[in-house]
PDB file of N, CA and C in Angstrom:
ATOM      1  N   UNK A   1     -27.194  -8.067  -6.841  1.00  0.00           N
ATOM      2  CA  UNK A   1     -26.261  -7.503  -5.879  1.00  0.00           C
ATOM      3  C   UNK A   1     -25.925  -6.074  -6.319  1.00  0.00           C
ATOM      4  N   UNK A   2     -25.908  -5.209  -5.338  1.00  0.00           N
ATOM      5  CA  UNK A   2     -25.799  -3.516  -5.726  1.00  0.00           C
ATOM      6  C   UNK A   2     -23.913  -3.606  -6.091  1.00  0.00           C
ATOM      7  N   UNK A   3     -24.025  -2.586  -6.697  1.00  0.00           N
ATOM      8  CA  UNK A   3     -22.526  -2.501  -7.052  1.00  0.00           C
ATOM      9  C   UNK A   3     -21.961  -0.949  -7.113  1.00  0.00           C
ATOM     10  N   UNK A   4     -20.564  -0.625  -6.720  1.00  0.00           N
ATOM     11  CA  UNK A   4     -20.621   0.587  -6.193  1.00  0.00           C
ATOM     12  C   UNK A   4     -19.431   0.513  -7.007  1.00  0.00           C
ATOM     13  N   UNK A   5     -19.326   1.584  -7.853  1.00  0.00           N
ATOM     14  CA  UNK A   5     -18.044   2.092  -8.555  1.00  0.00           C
ATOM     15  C   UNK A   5     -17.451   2.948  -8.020  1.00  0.00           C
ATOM     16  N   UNK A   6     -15.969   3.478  -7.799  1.00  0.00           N
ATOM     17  CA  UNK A   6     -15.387   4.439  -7.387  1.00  0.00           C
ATOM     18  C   UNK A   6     -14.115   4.322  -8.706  1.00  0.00           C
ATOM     19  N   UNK A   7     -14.578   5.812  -9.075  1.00  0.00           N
ATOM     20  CA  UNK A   7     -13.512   6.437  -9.933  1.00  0.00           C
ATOM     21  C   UNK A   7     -12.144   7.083  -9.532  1.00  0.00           C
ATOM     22  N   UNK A   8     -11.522   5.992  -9.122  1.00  0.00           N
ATOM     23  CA  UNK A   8     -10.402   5.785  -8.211  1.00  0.00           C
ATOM     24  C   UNK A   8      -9.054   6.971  -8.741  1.00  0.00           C
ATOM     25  N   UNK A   9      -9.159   7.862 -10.214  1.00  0.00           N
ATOM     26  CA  UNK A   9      -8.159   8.561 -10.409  1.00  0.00           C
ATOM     27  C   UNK A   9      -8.763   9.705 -10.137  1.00  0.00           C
ATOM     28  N   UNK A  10      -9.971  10.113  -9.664  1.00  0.00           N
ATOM     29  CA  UNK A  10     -10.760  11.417  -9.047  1.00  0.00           C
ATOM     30  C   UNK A  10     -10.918  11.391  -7.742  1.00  0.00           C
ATOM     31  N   UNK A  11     -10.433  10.701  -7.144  1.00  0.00           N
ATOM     32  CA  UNK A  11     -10.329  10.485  -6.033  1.00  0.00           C
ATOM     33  C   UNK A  11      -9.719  10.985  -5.057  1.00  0.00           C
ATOM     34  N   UNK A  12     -10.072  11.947  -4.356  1.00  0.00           N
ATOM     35  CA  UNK A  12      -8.927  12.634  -3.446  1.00  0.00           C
ATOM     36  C   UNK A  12      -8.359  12.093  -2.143  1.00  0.00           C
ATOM     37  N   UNK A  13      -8.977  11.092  -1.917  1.00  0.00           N
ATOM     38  CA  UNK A  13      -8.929  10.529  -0.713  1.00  0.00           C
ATOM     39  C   UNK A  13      -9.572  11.582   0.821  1.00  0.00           C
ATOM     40  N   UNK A  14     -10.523  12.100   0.627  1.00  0.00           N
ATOM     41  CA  UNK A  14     -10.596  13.236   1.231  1.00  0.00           C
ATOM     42  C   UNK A  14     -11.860  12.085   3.361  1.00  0.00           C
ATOM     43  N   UNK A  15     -12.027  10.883   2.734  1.00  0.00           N
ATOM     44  CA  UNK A  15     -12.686   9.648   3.736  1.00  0.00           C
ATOM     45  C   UNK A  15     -14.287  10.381   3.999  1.00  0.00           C
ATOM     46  N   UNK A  16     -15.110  11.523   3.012  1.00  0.00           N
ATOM     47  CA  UNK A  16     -16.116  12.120   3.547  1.00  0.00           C
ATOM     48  C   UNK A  16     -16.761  10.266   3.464  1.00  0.00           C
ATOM     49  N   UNK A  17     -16.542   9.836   2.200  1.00  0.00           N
ATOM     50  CA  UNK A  17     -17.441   8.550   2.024  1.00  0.00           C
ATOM     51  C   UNK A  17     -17.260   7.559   3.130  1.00  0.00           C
ATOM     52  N   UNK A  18     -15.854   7.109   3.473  1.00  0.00           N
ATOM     53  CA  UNK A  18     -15.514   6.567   4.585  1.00  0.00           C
ATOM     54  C   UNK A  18     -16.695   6.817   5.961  1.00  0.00           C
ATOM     55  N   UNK A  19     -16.776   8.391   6.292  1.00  0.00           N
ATOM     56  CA  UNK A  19     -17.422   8.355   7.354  1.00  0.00           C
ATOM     57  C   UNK A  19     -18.866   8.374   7.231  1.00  0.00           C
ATOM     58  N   UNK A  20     -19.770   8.679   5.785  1.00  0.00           N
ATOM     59  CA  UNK A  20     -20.550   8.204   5.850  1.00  0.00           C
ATOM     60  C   UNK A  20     -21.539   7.374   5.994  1.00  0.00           C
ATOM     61  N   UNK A  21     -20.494   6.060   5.152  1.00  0.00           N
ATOM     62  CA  UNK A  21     -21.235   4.690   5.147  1.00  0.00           C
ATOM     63  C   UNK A  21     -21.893   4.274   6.597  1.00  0.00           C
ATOM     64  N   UNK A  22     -23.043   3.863   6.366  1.00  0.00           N
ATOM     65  CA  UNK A  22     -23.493   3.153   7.203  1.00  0.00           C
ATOM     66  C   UNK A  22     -23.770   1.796   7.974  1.00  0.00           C
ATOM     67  N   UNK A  23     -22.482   1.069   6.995  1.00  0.00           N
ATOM     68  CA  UNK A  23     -22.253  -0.444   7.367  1.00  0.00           C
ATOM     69  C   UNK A  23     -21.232  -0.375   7.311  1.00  0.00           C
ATOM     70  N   UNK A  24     -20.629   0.964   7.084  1.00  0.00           N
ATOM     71  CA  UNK A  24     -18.506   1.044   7.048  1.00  0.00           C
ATOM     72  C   UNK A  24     -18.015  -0.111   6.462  1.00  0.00           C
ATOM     73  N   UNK A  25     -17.779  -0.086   5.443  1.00  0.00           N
ATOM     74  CA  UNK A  25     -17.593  -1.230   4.344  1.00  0.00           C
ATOM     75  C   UNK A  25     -16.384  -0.450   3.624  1.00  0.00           C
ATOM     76  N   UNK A  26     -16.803   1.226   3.317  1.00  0.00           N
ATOM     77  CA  UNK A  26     -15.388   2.055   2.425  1.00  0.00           C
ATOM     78  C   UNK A  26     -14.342   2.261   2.930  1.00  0.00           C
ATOM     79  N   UNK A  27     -13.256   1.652   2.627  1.00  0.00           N
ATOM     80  CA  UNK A  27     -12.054   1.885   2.636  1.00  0.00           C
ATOM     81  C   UNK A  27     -11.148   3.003   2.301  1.00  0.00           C
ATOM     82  N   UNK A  28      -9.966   3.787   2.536  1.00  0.00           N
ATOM     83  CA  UNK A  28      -9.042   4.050   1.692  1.00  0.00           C
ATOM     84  C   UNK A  28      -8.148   3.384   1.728  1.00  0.00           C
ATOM     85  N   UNK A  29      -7.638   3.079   0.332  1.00  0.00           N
ATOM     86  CA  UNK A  29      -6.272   2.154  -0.237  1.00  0.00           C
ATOM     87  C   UNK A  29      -5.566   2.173   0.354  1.00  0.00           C
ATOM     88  N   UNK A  30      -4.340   1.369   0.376  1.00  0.00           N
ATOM     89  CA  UNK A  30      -3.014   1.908   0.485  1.00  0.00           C
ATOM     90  C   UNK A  30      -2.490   2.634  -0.478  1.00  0.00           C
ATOM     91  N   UNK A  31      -2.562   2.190  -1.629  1.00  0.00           N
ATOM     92  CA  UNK A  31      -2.261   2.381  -2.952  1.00  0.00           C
ATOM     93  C   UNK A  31      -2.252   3.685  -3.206  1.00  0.00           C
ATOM     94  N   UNK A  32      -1.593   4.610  -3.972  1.00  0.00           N
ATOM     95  CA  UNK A  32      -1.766   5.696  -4.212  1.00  0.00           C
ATOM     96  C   UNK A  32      -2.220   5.958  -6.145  1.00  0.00           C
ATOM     97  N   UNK A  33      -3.034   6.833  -5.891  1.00  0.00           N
ATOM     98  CA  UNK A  33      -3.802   6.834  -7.155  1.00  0.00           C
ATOM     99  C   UNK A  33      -2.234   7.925  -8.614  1.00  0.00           C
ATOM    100  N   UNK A  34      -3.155   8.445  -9.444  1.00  0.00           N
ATOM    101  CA  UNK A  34      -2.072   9.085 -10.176  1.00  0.00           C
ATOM    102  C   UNK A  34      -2.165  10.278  -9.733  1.00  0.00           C
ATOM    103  N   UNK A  35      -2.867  11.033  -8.558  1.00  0.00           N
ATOM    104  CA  UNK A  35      -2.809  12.274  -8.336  1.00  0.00           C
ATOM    105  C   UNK A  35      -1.985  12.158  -6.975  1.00  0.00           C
ATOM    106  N   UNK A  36      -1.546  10.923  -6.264  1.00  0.00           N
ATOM    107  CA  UNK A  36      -0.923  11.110  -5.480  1.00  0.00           C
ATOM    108  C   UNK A  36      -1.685  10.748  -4.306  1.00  0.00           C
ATOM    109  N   UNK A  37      -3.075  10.509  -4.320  1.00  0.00           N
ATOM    110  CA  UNK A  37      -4.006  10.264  -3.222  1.00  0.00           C
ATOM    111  C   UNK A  37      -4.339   8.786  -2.708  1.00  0.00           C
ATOM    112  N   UNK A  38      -4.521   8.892  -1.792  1.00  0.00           N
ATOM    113  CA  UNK A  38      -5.012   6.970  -1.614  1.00  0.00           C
ATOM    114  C   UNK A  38      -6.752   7.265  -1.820  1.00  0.00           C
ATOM    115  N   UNK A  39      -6.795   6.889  -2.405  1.00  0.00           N
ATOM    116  CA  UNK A  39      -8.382   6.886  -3.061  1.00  0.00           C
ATOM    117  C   UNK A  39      -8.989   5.712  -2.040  1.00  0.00           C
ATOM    118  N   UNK A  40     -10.653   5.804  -2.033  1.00  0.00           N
ATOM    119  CA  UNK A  40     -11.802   5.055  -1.645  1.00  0.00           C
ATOM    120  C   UNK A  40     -12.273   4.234  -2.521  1.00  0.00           C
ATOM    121  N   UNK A  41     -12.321   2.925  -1.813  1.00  0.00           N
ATOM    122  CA  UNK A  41     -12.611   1.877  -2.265  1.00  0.00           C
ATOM    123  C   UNK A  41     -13.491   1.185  -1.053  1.00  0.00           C
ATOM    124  N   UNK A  42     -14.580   0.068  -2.334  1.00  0.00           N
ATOM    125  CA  UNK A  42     -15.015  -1.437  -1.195  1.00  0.00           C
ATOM    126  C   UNK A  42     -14.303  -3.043  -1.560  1.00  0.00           C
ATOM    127  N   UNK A  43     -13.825  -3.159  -0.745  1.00  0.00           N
ATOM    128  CA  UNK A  43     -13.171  -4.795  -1.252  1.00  0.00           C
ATOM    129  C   UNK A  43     -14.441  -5.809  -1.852  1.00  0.00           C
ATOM    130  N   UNK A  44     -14.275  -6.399  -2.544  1.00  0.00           N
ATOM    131  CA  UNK A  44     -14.880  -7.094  -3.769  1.00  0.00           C
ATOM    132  C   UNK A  44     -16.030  -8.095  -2.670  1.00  0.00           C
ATOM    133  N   UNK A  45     -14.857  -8.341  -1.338  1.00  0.00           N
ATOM    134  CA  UNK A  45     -15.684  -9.407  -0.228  1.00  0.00           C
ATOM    135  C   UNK A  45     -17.139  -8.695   0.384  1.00  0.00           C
ATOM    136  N   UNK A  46     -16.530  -7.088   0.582  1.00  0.00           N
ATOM    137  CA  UNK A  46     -17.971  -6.711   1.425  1.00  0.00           C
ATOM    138  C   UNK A  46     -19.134  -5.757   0.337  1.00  0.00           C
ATOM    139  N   UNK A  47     -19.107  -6.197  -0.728  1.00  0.00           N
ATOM    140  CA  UNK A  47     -19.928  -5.684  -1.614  1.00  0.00           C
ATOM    141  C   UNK A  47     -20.935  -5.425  -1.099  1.00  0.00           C
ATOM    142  N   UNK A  48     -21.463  -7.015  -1.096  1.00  0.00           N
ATOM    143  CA  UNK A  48     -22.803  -7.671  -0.779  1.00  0.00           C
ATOM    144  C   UNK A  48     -23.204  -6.987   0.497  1.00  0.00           C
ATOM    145  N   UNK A  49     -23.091  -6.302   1.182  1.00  0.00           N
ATOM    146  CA  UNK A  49     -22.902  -5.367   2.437  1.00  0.00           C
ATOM    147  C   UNK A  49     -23.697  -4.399   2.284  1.00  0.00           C
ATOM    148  N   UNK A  50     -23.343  -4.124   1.307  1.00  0.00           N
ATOM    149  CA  UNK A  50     -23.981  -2.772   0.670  1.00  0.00           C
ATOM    150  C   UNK A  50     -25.337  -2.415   0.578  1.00  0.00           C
ATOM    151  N   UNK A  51     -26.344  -1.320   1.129  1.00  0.00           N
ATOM    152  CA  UNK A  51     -27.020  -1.095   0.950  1.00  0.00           C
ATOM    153  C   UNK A  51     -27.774  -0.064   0.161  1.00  0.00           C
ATOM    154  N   UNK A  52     -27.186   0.262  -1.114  1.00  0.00           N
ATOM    155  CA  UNK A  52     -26.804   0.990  -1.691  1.00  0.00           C
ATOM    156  C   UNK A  52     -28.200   2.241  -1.233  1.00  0.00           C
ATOM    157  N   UNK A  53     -27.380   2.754  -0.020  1.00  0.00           N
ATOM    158  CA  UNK A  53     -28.679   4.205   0.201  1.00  0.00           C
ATOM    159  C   UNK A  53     -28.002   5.322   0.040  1.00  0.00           C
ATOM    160  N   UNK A  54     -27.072   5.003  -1.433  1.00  0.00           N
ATOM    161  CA  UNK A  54     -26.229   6.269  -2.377  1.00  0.00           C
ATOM    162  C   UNK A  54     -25.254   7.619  -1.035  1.00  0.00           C
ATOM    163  N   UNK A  55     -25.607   7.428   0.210  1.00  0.00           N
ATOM    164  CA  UNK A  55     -24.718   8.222   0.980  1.00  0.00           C
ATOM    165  C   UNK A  55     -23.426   8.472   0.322  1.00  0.00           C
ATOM    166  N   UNK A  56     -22.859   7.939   0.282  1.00  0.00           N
ATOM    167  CA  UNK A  56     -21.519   7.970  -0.352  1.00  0.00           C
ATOM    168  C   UNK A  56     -21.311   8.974  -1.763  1.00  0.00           C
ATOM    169  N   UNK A  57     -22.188   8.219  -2.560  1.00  0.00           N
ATOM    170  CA  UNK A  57     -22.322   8.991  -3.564  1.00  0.00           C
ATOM    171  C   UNK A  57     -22.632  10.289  -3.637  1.00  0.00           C
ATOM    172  N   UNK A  58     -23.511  10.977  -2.450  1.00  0.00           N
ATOM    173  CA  UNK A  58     -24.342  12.677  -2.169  1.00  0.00           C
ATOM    174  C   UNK A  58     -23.119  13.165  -1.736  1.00  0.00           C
ATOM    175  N   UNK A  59     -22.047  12.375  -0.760  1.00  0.00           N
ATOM    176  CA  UNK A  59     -21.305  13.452  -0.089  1.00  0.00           C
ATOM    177  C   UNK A  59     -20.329  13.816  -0.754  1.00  0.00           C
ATOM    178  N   UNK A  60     -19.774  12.779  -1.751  1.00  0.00           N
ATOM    179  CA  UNK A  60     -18.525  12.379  -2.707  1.00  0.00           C
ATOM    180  C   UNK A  60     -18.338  13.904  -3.728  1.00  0.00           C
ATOM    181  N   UNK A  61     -17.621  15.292  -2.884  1.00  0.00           N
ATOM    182  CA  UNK A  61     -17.628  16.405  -3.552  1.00  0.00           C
ATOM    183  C   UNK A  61     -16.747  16.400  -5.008  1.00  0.00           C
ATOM    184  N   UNK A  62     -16.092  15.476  -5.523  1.00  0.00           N
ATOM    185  CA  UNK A  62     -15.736  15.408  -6.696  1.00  0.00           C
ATOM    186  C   UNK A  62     -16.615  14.448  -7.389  1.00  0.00           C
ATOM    187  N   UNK A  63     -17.679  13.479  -6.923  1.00  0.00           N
ATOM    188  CA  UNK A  63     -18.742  13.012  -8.454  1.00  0.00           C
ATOM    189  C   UNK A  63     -17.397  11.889  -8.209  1.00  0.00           C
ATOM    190  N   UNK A  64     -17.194  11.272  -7.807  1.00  0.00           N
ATOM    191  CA  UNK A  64     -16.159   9.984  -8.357  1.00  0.00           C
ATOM    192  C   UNK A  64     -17.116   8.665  -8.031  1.00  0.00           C
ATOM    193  N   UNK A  65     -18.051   8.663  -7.492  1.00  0.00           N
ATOM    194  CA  UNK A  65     -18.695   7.180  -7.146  1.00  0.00           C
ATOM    195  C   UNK A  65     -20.076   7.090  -7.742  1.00  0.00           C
ATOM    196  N   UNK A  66     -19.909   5.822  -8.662  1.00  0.00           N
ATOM    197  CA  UNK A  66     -21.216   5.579  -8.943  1.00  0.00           C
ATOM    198  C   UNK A  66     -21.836   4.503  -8.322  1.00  0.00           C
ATOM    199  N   UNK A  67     -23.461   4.278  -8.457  1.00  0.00           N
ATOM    200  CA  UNK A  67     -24.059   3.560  -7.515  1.00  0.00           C
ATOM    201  C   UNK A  67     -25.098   2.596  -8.720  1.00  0.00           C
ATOM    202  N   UNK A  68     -25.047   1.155  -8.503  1.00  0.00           N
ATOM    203  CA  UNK A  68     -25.583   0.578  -9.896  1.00  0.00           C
ATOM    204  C   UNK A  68     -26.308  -0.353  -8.657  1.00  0.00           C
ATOM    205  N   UNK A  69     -27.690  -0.117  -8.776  1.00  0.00           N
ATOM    206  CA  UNK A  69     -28.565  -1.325  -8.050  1.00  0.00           C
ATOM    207  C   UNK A  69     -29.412  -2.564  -8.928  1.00  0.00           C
TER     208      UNK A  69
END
């Protein structure tokens, strides 16, 4: 199963990843990170969703998401 890390305190919440995905699986939190942002996340349920074709990761202008296939 692919697995998608998001480095949730680099996180600006800025949704480029949000609108990338192509099975819209990324979220932003509610939660607010320590910079004050609601950071991007995938819930643990729609992992498996994932097709990990790294989009997320190319657009992600701070480097916060890693992509483990």
């Amino acid at each position: 199963m692919p697995k998608v890390v998001f480095n949730e305190d680099l996180c600006k919440g800025c949704s480029l990843c949000v609108e990338v995905c192509p099975v819209s699986i990324i979220v932003l939190k509610k939660d607010i990170n320590q910079s004050g942002y609601h950071p991007a996340t995938i819930e643990e349920d729609d992992m498996s969703k994932c097709t990990t074709c790294m989009s997320c990761a190319l657009i992600c202008p701070d480097t916060c998401i890693e992509i483990w296939k």
